[in-house]
N, C-alpha and C. Protein backbone atom coordinates (compact mmCIF):
# COMPACT_ATOMS: atom_id res chain seq x y z
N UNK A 1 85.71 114.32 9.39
CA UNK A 1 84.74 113.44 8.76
C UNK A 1 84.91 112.00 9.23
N UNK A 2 85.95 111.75 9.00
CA UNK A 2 86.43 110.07 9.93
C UNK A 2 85.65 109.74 11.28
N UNK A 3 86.10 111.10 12.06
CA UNK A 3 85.54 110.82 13.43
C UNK A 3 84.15 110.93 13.53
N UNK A 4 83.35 111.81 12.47
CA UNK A 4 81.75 111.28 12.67
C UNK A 4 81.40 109.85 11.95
N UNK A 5 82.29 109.33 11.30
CA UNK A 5 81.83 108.11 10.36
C UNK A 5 81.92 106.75 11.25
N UNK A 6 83.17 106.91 12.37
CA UNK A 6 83.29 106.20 13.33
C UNK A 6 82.55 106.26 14.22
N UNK A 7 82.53 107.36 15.28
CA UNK A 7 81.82 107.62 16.43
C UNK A 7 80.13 107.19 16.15
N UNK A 8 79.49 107.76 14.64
CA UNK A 8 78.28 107.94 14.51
C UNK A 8 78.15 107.71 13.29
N UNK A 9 78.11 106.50 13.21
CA UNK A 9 77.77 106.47 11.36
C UNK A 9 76.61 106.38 10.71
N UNK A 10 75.56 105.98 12.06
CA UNK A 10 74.57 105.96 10.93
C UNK A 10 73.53 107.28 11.06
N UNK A 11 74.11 108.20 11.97
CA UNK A 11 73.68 109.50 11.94
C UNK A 11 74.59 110.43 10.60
N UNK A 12 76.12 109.52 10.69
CA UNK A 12 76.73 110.40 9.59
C UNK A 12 75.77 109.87 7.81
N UNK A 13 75.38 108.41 7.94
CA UNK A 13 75.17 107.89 6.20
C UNK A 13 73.47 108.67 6.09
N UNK A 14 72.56 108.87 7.22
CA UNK A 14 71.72 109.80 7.17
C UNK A 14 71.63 111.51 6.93
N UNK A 15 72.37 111.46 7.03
CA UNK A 15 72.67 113.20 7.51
C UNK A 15 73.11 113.77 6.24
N UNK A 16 74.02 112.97 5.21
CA UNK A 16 74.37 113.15 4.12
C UNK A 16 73.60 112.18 2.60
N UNK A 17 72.93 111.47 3.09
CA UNK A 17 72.04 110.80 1.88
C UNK A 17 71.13 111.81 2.46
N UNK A 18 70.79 112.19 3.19
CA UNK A 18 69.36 113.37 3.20
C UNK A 18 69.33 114.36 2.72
N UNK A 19 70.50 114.81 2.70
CA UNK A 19 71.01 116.14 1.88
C UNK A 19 71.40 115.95 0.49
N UNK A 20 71.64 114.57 0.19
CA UNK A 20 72.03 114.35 -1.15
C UNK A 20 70.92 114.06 -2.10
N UNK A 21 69.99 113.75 -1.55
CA UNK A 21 68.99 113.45 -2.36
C UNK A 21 67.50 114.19 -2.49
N UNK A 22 67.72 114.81 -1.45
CA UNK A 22 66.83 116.36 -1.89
C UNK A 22 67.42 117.10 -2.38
N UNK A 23 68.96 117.61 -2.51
CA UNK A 23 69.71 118.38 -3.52
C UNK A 23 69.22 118.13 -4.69
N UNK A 24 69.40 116.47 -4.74
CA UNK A 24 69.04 116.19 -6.37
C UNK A 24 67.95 116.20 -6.40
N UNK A 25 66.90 116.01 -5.87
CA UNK A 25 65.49 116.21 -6.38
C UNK A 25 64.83 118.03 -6.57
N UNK A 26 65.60 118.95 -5.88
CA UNK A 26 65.38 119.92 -6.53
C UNK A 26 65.42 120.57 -7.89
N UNK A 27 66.81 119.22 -8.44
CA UNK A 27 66.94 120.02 -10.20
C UNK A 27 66.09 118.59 -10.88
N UNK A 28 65.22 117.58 -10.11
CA UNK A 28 64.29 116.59 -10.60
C UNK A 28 63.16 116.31 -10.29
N UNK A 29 62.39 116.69 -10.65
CA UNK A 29 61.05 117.15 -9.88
C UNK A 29 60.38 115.67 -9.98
N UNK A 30 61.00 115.58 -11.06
CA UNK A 30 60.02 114.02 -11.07
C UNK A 30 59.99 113.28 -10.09
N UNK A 31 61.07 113.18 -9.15
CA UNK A 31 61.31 111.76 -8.04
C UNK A 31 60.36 112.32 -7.01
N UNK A 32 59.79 114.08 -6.77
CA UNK A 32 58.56 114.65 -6.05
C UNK A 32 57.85 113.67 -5.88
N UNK A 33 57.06 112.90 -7.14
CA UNK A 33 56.06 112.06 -7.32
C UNK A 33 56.38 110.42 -7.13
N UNK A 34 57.33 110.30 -6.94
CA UNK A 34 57.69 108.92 -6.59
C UNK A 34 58.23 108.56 -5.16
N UNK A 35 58.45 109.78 -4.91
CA UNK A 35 58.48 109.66 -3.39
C UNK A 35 57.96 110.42 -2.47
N UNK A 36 57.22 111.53 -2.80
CA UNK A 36 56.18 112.04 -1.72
C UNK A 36 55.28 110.77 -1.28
N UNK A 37 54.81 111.56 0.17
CA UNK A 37 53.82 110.51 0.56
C UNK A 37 52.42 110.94 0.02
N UNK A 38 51.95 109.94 -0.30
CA UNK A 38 50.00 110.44 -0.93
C UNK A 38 49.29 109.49 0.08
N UNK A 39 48.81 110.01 1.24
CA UNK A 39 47.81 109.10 2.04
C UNK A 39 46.61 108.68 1.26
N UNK A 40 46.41 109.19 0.65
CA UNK A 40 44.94 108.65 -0.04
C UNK A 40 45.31 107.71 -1.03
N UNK A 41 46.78 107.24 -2.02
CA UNK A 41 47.11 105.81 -2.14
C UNK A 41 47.63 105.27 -1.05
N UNK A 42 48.45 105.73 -0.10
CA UNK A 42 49.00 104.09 0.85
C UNK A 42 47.70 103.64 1.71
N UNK A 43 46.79 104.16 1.63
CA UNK A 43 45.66 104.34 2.71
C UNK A 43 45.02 102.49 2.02
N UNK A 44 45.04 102.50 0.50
CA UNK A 44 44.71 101.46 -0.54
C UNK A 44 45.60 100.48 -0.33
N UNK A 45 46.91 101.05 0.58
CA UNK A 45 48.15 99.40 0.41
C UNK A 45 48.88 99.75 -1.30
N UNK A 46 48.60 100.56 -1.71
CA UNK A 46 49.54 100.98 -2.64
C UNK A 46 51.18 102.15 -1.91
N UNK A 47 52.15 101.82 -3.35
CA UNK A 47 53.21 103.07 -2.76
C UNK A 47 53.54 103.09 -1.21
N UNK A 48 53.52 102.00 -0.58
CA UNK A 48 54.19 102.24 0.93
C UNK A 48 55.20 102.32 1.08
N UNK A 49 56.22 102.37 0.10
CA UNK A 49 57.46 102.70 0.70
C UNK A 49 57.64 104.45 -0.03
N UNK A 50 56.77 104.78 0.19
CA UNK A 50 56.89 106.65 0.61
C UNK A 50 56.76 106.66 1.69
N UNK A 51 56.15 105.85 2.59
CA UNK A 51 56.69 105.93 3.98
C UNK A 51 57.90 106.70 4.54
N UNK A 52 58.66 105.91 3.91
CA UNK A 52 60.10 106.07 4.14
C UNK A 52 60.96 106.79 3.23
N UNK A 53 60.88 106.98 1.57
CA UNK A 53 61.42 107.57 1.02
C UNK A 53 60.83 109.51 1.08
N UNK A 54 59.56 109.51 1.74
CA UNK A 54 59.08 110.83 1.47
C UNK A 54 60.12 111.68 3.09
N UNK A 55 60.63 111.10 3.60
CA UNK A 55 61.77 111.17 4.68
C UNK A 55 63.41 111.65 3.78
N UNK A 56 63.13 111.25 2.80
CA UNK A 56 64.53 111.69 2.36
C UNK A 56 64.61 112.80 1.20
N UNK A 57 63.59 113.81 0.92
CA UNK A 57 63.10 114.60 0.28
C UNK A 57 62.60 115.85 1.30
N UNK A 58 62.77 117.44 0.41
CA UNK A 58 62.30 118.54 0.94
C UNK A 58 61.89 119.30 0.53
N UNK A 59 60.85 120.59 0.23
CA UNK A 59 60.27 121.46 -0.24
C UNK A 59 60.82 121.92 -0.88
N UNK A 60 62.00 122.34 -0.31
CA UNK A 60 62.89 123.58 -0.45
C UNK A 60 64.27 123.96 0.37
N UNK A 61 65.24 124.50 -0.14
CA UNK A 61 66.23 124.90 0.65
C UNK A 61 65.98 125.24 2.36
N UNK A 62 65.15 126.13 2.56
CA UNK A 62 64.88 126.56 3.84
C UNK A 62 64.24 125.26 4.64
N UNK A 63 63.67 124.65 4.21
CA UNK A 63 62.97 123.38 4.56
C UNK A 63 64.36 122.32 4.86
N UNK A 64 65.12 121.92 3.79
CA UNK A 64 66.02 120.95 4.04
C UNK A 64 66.85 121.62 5.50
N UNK A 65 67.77 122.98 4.98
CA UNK A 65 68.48 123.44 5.98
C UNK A 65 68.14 123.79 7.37
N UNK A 66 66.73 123.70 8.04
CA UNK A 66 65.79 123.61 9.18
C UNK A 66 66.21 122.66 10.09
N UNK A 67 66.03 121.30 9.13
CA UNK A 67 66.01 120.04 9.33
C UNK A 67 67.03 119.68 9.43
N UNK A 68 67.79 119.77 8.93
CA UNK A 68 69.36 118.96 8.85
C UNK A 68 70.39 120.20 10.08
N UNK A 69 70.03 121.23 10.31
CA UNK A 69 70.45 121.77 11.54
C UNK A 69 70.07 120.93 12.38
N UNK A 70 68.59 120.85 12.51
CA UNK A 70 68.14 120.22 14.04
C UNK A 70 68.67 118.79 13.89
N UNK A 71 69.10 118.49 13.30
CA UNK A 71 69.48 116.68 12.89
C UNK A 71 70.95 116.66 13.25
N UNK A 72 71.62 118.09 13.00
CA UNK A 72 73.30 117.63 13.34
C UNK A 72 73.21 118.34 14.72
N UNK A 73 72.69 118.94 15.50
CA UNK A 73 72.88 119.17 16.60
C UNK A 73 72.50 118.05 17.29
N UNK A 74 71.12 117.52 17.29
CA UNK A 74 70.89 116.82 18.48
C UNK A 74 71.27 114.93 17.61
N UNK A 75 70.84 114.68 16.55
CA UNK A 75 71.40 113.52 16.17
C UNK A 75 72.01 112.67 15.96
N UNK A 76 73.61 113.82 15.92
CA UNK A 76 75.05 112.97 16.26
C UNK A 76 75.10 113.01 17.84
N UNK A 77 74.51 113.42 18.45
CA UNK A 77 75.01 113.63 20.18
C UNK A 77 73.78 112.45 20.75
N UNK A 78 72.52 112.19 19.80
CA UNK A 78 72.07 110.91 20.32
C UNK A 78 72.61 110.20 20.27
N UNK A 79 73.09 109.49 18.89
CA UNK A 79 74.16 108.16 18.47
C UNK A 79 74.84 108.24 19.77
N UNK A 80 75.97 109.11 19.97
CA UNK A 80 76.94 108.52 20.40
C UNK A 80 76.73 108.35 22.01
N UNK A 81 75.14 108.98 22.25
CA UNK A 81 75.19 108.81 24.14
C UNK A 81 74.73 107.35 23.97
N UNK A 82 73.76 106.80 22.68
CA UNK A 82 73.04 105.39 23.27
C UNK A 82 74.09 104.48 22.75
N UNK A 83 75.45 104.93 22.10
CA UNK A 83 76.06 104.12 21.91
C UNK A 83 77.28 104.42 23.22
N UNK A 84 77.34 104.94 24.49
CA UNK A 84 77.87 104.93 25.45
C UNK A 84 77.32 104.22 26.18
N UNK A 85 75.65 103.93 25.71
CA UNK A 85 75.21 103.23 27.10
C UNK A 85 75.15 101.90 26.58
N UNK A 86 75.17 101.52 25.31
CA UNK A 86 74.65 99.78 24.99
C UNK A 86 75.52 99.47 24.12
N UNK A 87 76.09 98.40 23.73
CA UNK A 87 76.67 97.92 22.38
C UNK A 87 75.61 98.26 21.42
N UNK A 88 74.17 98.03 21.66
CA UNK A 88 73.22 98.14 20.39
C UNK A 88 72.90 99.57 20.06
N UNK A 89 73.80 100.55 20.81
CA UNK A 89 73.24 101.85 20.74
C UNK A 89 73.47 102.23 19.25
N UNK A 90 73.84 101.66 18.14
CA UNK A 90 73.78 102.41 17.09
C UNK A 90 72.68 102.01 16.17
N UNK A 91 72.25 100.81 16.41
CA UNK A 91 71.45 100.27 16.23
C UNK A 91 69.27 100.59 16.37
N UNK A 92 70.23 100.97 18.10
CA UNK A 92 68.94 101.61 18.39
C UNK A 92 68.44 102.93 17.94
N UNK A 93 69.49 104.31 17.62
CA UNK A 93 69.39 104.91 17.14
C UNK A 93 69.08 104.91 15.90
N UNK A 94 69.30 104.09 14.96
CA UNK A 94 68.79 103.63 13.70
C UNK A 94 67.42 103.56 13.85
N UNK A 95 66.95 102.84 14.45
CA UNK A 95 65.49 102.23 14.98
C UNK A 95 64.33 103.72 15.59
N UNK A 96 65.09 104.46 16.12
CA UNK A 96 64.15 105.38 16.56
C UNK A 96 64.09 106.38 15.69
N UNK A 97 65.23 106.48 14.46
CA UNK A 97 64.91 107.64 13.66
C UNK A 97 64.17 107.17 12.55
N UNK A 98 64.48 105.74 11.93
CA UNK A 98 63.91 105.33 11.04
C UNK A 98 62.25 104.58 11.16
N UNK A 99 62.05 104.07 12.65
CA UNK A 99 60.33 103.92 12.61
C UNK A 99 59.40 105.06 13.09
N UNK A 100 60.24 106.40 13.93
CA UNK A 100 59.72 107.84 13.90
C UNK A 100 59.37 108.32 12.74
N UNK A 101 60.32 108.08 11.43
CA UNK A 101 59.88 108.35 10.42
C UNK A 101 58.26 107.78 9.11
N UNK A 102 58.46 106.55 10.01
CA UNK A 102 57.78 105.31 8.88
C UNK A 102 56.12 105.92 10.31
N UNK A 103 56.31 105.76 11.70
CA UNK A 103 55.33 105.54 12.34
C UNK A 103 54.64 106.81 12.59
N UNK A 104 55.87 108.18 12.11
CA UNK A 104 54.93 109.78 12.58
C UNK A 104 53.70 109.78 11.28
N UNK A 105 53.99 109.25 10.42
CA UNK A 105 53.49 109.29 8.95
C UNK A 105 51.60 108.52 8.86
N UNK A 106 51.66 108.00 9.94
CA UNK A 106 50.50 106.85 9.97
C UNK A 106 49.37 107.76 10.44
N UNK A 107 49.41 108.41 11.35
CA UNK A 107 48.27 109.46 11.47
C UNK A 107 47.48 110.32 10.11
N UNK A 108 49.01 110.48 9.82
CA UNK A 108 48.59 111.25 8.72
C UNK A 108 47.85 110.52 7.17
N UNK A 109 48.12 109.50 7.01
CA UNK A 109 47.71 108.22 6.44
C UNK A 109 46.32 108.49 6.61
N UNK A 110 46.01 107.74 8.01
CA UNK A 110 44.59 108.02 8.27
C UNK A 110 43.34 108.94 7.98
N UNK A 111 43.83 110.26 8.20
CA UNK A 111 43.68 111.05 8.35
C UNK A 111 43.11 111.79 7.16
N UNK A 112 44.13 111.61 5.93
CA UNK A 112 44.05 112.02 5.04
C UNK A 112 43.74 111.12 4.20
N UNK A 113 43.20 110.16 4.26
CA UNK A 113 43.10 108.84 3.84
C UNK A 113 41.97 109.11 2.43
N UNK A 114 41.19 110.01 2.73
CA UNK A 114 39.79 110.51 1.67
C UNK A 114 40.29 112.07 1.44
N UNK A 115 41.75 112.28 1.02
CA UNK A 115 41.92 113.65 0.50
C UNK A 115 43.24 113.45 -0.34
N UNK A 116 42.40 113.11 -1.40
CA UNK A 116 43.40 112.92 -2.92
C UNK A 116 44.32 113.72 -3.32
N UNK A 117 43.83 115.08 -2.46
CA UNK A 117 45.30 116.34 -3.13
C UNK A 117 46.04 116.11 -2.09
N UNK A 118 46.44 115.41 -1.02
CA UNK A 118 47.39 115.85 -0.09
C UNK A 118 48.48 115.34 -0.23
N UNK A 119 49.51 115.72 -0.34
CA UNK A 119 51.09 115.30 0.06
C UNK A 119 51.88 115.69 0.99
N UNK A 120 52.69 114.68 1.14
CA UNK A 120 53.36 115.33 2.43
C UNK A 120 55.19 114.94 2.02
N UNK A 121 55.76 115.46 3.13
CA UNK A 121 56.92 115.25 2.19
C UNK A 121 57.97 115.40 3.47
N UNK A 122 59.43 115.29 3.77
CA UNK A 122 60.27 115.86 4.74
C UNK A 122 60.85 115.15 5.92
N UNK A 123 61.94 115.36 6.60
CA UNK A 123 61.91 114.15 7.57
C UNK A 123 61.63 114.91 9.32
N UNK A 124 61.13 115.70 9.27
CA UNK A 124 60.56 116.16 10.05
C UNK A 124 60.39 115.51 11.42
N UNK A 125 59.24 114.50 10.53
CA UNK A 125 58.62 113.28 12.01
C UNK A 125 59.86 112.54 12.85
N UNK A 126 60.92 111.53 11.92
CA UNK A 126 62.14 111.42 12.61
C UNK A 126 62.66 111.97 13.71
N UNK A 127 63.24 113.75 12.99
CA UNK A 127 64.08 114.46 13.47
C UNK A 127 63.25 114.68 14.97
N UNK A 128 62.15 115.02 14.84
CA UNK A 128 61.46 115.11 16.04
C UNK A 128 61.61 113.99 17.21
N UNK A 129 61.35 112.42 16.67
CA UNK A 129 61.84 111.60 17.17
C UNK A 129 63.19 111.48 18.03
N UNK A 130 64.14 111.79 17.32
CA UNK A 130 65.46 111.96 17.77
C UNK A 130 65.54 113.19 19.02
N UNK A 131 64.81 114.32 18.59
CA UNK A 131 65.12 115.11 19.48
C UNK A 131 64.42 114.96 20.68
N UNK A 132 63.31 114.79 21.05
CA UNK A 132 62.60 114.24 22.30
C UNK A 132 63.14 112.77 22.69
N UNK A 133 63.81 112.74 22.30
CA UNK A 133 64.47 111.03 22.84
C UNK A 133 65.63 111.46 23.21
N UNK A 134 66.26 112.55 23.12
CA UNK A 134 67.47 113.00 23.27
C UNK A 134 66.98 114.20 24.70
N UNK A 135 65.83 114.78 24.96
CA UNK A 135 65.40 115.62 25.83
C UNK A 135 65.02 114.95 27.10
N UNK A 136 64.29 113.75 27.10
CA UNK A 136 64.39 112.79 27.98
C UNK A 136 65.72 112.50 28.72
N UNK A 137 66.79 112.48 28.40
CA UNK A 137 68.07 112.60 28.59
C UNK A 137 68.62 113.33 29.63
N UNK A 138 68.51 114.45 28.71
CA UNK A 138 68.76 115.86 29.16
C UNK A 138 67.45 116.92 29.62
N UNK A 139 66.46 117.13 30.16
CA UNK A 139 65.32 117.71 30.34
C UNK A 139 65.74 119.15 30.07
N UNK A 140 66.68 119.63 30.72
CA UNK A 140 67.11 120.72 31.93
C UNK A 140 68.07 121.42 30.78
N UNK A 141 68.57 120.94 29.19
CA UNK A 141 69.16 121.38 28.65
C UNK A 141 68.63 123.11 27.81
N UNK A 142 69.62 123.65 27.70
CA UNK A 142 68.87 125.15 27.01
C UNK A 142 68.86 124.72 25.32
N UNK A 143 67.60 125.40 25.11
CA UNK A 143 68.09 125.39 23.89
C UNK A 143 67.42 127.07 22.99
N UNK A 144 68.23 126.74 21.62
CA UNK A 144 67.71 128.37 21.24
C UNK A 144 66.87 128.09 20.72
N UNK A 145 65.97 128.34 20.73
CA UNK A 145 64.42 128.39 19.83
C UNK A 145 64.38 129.61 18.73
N UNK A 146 64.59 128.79 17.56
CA UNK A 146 64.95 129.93 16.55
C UNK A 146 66.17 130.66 16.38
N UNK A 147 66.92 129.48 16.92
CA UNK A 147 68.04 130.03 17.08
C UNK A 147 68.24 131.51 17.84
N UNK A 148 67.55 132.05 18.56
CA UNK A 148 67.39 133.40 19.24
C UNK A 148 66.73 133.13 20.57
N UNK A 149 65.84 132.52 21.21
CA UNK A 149 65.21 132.71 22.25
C UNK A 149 65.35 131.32 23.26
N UNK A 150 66.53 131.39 24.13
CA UNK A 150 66.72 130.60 25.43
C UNK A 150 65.43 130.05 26.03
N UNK A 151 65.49 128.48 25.93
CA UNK A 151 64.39 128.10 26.75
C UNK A 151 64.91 126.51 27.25
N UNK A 152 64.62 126.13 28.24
CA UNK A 152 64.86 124.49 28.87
C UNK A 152 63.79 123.83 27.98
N UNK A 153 65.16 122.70 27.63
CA UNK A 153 64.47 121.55 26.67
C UNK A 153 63.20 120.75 26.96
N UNK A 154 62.50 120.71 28.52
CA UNK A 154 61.23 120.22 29.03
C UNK A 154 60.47 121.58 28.65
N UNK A 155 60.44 122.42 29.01
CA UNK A 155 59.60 123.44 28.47
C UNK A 155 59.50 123.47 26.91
N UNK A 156 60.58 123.71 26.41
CA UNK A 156 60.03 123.31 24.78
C UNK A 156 59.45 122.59 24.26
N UNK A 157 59.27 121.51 24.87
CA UNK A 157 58.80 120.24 24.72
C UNK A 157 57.21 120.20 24.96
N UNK A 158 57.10 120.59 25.94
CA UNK A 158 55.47 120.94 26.24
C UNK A 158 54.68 121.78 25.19
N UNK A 159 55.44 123.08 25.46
CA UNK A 159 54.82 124.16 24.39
C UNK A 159 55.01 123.57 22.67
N UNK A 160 56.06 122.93 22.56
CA UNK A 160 56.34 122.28 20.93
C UNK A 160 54.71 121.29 21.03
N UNK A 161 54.99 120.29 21.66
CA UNK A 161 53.37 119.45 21.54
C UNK A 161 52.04 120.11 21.42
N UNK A 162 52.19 120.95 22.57
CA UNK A 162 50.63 121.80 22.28
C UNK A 162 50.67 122.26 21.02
N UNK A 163 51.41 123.26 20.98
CA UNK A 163 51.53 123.89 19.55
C UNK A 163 50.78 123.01 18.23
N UNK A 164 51.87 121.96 18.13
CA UNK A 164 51.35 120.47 17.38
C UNK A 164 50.11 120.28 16.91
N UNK A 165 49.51 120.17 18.41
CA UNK A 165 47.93 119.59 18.45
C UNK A 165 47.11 121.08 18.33
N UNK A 166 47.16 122.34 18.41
CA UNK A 166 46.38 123.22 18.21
C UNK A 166 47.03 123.40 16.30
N UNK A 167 47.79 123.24 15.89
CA UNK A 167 47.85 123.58 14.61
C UNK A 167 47.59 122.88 13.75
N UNK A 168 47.55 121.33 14.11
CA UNK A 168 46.93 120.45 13.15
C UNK A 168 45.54 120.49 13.29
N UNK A 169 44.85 121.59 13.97
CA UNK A 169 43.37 121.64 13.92
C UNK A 169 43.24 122.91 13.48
N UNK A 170 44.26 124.42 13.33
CA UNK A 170 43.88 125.39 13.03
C UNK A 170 44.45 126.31 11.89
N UNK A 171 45.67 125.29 11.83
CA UNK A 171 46.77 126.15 11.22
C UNK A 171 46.90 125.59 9.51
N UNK A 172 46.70 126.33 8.72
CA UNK A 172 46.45 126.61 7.28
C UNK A 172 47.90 126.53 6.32
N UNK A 173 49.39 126.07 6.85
CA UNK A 173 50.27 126.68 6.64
C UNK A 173 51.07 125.61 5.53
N UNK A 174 50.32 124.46 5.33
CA UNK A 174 51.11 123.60 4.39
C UNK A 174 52.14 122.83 5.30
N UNK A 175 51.84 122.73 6.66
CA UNK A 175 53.11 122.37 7.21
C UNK A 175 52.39 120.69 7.91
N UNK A 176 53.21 119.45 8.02
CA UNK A 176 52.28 118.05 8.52
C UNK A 176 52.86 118.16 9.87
N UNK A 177 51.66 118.89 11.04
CA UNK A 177 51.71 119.27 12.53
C UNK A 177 51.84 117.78 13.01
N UNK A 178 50.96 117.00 12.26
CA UNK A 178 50.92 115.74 12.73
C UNK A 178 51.82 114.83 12.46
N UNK A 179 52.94 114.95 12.27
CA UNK A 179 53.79 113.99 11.75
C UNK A 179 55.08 114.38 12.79
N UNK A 180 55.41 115.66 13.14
CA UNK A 180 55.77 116.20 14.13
C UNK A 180 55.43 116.18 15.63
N UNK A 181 54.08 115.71 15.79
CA UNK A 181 53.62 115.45 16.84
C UNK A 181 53.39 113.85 17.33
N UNK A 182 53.45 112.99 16.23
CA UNK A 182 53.78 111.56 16.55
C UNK A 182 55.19 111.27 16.15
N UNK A 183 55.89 112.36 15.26
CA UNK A 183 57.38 111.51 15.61
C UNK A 183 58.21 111.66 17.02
N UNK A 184 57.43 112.92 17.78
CA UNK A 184 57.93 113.51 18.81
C UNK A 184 57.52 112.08 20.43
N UNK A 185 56.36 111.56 19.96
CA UNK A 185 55.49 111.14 20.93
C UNK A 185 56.16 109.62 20.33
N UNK A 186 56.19 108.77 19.25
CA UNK A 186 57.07 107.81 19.43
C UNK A 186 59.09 107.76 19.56
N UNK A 187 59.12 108.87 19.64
CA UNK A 187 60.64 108.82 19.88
C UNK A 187 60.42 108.57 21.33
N UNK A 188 59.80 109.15 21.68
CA UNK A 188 60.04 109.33 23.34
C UNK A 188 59.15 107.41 23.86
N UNK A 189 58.67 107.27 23.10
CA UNK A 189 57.86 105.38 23.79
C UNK A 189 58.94 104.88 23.17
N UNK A 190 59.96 104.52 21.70
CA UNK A 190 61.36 104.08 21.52
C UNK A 190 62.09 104.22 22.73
N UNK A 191 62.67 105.39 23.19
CA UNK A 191 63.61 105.59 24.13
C UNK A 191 63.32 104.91 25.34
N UNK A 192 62.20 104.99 25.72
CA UNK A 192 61.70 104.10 27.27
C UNK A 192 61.59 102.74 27.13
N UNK A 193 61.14 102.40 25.98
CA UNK A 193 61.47 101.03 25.94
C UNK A 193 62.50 100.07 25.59
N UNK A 194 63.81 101.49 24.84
CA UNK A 194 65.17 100.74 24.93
C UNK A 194 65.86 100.61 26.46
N UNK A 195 65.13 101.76 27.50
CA UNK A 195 65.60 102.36 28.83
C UNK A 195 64.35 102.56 29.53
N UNK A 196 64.48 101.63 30.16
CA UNK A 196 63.48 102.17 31.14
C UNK A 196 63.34 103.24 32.35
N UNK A 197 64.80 103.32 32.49
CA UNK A 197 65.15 103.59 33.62
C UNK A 197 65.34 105.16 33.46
N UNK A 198 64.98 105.33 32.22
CA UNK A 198 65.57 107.00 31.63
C UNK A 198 64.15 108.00 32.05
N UNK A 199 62.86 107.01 32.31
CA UNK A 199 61.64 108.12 33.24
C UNK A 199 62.20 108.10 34.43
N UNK A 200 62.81 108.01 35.30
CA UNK A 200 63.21 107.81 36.79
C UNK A 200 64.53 109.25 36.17
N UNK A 201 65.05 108.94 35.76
CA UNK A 201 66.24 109.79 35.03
C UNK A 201 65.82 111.11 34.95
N UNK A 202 64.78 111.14 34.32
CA UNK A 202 64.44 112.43 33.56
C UNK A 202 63.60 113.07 34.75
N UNK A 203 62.85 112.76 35.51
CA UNK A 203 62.34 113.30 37.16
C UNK A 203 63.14 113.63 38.13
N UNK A 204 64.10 112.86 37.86
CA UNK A 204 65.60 113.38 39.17
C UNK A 204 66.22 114.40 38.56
N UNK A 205 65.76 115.00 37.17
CA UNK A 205 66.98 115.58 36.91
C UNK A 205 65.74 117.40 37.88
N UNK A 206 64.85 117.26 38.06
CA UNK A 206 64.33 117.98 39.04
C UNK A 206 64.13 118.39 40.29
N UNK A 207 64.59 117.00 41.13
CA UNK A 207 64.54 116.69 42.89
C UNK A 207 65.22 118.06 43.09
C-alpha cells in the first residue's frame, strides 16, 4: 500500500475514494440524487458539480467492479509512466482523469438537455480517458477483452469507438455510450497536448 501511495498517489486517493463512496451510497440511496448527473438541470446552470461527483458513484456492484478493474490495471501504470517522463506527471494525470470526467459528461448535457428522466451516473468517461491515453503509449499492447479474448490495444481502440458511436444511436441498454466515447476522445487530445511527440511515438511503434 505505501508503494502505491508513493509511486501513484493520486491514482491510489482515486481508486479508493471511488470505491468508498459508492460502497456507501449503495446502503444510501439518497446521495443517488445529489450526485447523479441530471442534464436537463445542469443544462439550466443548476447542480454542476454532478459533473464531477456523478464520477464517484455506481449502479451497482458489477458496475463499480468493471470500472475499478479497468482503473487499477491501466491507471496506476499511467501515473507512474507520465510521472517518469515529467516532474508534472502526477499532476497531469490528475488533469486527464479528472477533466475526462467533468468534459466526457458535456455531450451528454447537451444532448439530453430536454429529457427530464435521464440520469447518468459512473466514472466510466475518465477511466476511458486514462486508458486511451495510456494506448497511445503503448498501441501494440495485448489486451483481454472481457477478460477472455486477446486483442492489440490499437485495434480495441478502433472497434471500442465505433462501437460507441453505433450504440449511442441504437443501443437501448441504460448504458452513457457517449460519455465513453468523449472520455476516450479527450484523453487522447490531454495526452498530445501534454506530449506531442507521443503521435510520432505511437506510428513508429508500426515502421
Amino acid at each position: 500500500m505505501e508503494q502505491y501511495l508513493i509511486g501513484t498517489p493520486v491514482a491510489s486517493i482515486i481508486f479508493a475514494f471511488t470505491i468508498a463512496t459508492s460502497i456507501y451510497t449503495f446502503s444510501n440511496h439518497q446521495f443517488y440524487e445529489r450526485f447523479m448527473l441530471h442534464p436537463f438541470t445542469v443544462s439550466k446552470g443548476k447542480q454542476l458539480h454532478t459533473l464531477l461527483t456523478s464520477g464517484l458513484i455506481h449502479r451497482d456492484w458489477g458496475h463499480l467492479l468493471f470500472n475499478m478493474l479497468t482503473f487499477y490495471f491501466f491507471g496506476f501504470s499511467l501515473e507512474a509512466l507520465l510521472a517518469n517522463l515529467s516532474s508534472w506527471g502526477h499532476l497531469q494525470f490528475a488533469i486527464i482523469y479528472v477533466l475526462g470526467l467533468v468534459l466526457s459528461d458535456v455531450g451528454t448535457v447537451y444532448k439530453e438537455r430536454n429529457n427530464p428522466s435521464y440520469y447518468s451516473l459512473g466514472a466510466s468517461g475518465a477511466i476511458c480517458a486514462v486508458l486511451f491515453s495510456f494506448i497511445l503509449f503503448d498501441p501494440k499492447m495485448m489486451l483481454g477483452v472481457f477478460l477472455i479474448i486477446p486483442m492489440p490495444a490499437w485495434l480495441f481502440g478502433i472497434l471500442f469507438l465505433g462501437y460507441c458511436v453505433w450504440a449511442s444511436k441504437n443501443a437501448r441498454d441504460g448504458i452513457n455510450h457517449d460519455a465513453h466515447f468523449y472520455g476516450a476522445v479527450f484523453g487522447i487530445v490531454l495526452t498530445i497536448l501534454f506530449y506531442p511527440w507521443v503521435i510520432q511515438h505511437f506510428i513508429e511503434q508500426f515502421a
